[in-house]
N, C-alpha and C. Protein backbone atom coordinates (compact mmCIF):
# COMPACT_ATOMS: atom_id res chain seq x y z
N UNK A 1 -13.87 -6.10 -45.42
CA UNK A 1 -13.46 -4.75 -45.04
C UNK A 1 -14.36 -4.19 -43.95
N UNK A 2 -15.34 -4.69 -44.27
CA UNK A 2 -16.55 -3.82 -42.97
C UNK A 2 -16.48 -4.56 -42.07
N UNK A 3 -16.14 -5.88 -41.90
CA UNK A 3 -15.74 -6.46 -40.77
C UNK A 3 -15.37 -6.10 -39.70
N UNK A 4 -13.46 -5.84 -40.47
CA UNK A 4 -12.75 -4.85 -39.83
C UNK A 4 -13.02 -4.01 -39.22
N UNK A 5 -13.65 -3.01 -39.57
CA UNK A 5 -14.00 -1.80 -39.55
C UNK A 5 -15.04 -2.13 -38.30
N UNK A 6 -15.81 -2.74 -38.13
CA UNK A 6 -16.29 -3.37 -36.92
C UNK A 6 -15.71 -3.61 -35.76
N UNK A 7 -14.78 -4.51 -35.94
CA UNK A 7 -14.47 -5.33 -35.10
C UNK A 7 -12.97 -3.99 -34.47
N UNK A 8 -12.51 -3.32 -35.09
CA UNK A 8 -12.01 -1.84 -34.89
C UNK A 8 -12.36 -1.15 -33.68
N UNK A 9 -13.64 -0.67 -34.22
CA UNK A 9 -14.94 -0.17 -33.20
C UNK A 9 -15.50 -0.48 -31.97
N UNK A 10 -15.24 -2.18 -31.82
CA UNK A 10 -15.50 -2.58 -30.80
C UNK A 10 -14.57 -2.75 -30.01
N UNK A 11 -13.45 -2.99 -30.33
CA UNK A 11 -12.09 -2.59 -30.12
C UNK A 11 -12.14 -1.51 -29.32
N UNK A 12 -11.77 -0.81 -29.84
CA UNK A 12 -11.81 0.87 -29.45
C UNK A 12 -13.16 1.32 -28.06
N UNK A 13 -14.19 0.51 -27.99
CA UNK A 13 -14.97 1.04 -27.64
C UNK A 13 -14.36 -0.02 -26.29
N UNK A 14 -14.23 -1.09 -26.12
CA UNK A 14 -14.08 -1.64 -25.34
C UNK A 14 -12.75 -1.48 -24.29
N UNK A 15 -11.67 -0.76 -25.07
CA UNK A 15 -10.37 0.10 -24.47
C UNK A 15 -10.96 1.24 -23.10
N UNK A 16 -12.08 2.07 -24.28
CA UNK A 16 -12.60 3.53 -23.21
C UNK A 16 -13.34 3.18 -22.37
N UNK A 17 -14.32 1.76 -22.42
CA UNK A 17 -14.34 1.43 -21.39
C UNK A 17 -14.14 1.26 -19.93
N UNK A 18 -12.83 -0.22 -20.37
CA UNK A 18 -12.17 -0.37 -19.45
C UNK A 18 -10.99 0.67 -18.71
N UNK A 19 -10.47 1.42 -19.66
CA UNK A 19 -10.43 2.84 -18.85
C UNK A 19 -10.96 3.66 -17.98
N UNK A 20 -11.71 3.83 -18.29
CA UNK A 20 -13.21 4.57 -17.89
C UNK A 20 -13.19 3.88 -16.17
N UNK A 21 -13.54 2.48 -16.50
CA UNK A 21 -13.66 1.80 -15.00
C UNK A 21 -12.14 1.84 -14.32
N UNK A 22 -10.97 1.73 -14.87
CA UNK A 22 -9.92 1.66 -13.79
C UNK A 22 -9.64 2.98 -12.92
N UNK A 23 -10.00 4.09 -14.00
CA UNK A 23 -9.80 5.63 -13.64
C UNK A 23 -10.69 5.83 -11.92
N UNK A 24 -12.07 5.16 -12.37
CA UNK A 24 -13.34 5.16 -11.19
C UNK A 24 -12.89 4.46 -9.91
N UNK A 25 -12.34 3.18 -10.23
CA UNK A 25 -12.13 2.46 -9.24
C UNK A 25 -10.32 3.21 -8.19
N UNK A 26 -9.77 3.41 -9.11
CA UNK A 26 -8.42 4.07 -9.03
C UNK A 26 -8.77 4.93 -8.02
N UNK A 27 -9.07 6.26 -8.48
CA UNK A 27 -8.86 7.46 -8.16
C UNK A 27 -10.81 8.01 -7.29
N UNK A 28 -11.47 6.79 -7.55
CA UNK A 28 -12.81 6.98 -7.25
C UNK A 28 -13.47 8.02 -8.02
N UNK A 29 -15.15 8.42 -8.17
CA UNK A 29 -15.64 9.21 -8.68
C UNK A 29 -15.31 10.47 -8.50
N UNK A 30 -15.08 10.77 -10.07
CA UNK A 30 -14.80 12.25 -10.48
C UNK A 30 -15.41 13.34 -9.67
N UNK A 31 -16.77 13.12 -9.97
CA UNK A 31 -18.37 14.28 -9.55
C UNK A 31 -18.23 14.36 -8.34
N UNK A 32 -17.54 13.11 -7.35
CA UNK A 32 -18.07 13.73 -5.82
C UNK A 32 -17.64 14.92 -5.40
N UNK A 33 -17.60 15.19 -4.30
CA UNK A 33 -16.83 16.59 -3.71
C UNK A 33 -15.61 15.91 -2.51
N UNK A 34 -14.83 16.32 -2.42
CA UNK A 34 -14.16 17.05 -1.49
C UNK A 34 -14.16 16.12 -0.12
N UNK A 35 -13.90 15.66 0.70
CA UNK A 35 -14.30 15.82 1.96
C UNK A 35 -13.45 17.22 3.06
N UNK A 36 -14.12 17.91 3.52
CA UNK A 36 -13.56 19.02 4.07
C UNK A 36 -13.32 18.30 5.85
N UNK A 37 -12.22 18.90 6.10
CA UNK A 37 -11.56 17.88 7.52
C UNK A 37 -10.54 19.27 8.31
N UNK A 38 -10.86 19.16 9.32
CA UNK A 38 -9.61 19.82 10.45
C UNK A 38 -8.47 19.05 10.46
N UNK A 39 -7.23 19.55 11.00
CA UNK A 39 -6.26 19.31 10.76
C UNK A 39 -6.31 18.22 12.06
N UNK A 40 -7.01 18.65 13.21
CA UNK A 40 -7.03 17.75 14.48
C UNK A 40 -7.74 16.15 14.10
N UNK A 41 -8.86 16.31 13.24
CA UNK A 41 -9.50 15.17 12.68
C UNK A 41 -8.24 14.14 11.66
N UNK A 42 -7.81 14.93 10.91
CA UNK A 42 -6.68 15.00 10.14
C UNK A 42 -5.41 13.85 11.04
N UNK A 43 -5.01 14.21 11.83
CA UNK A 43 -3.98 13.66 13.31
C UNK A 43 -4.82 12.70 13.86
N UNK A 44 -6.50 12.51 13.64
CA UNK A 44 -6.64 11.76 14.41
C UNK A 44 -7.19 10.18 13.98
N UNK A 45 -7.14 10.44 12.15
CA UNK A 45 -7.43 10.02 11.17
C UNK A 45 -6.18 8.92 10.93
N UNK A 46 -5.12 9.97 11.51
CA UNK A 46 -3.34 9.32 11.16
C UNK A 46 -2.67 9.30 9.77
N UNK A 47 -3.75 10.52 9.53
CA UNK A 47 -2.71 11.29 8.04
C UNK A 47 -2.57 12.30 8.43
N UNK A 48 -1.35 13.10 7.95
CA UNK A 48 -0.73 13.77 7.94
C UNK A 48 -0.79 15.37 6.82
N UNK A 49 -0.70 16.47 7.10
CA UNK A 49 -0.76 17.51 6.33
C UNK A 49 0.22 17.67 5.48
N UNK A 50 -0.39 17.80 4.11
CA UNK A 50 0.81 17.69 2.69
C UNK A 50 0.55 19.21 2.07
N UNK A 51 0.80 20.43 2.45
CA UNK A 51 0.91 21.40 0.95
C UNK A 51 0.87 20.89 -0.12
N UNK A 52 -0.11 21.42 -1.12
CA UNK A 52 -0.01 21.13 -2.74
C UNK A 52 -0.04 22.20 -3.64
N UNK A 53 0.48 23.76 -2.59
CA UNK A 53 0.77 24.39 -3.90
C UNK A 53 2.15 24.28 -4.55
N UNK A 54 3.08 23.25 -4.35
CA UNK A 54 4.27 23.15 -4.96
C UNK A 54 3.90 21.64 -6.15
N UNK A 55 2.26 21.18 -6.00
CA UNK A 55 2.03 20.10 -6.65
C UNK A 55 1.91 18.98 -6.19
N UNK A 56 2.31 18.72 -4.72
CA UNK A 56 2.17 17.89 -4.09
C UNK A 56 0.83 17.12 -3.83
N UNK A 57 0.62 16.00 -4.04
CA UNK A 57 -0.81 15.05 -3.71
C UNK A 57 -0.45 14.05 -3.12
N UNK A 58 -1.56 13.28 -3.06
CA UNK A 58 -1.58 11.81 -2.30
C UNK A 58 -2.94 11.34 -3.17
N UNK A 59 -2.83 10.65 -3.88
CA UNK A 59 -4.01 9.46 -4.76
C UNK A 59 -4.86 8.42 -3.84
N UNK A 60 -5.57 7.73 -4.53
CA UNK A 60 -6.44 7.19 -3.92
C UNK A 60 -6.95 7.10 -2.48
N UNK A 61 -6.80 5.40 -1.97
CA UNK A 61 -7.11 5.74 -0.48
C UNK A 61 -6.67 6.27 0.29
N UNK A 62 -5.68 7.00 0.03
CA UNK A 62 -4.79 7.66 0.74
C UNK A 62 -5.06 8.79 1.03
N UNK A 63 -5.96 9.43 -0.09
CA UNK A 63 -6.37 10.80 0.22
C UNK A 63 -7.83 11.14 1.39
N UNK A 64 -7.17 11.48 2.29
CA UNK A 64 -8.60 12.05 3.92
C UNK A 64 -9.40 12.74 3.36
N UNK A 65 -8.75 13.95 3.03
CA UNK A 65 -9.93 15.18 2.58
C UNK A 65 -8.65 16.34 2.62
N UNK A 66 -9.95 17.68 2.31
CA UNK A 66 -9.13 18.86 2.18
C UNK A 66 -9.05 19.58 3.49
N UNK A 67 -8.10 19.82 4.10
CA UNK A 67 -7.91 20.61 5.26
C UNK A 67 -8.16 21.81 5.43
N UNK A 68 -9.67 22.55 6.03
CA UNK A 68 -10.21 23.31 6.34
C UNK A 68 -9.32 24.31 7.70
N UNK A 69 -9.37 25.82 7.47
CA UNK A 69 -9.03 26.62 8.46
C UNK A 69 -7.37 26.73 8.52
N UNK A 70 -6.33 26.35 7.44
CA UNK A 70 -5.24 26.39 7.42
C UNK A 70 -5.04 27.62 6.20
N UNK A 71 -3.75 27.99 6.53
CA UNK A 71 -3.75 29.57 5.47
C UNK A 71 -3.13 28.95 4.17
N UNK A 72 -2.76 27.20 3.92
CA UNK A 72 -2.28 26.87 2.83
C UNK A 72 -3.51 25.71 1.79
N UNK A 73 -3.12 25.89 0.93
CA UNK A 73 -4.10 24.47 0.03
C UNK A 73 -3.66 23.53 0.49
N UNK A 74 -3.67 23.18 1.84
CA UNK A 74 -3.30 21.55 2.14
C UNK A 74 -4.34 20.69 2.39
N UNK A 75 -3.77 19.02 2.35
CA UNK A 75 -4.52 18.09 2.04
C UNK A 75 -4.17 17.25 2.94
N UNK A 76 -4.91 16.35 3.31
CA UNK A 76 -4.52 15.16 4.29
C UNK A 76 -4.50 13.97 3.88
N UNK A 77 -3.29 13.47 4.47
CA UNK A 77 -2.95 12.10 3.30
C UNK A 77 -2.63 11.24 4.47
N UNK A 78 -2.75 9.97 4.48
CA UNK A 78 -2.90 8.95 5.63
C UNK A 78 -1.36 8.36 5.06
N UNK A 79 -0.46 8.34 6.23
CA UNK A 79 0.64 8.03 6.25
C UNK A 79 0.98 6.49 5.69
């Protein structure tokens, strides 16, 4: 029974793990910040400006940074 109950545990521990690392590698570190970018850097980068107050994103490498000096929450996403 305590075996189990072990081998459960390691189980389990070894799931949040490997979670843990796909999330990091995925989406990259949580803690960093931001990169803040002009929209001209943005064009010159060869991503493109996405609004996200309707929810709109772009994930991983895809995401440039946040587009500074525009009157919307937009983001720059490499085409």
């Amino acid at each position: 029974m305590q075996k189990n109950l072990i081998l459960i545990i390691v189980a389990i521990v070894i799931i949040v793990i490997s979670s843990l690392i796909f999330v990091f590698f995925y989406y990259g570190p949580v803690w960093s910040e931001k990169p803040q970018i002009s929209s001209k850097q943005c064009a010159h980068l060869g991503g493109r400006s996405v609004n996200t107050l309707n929810g709109a994103t772009c994930s991983g490498k895809k995401f440039l940074g946040e587009l500074t000096g525009m009157k919307c929450p937009c983001i720059c996403c490499k085409e």
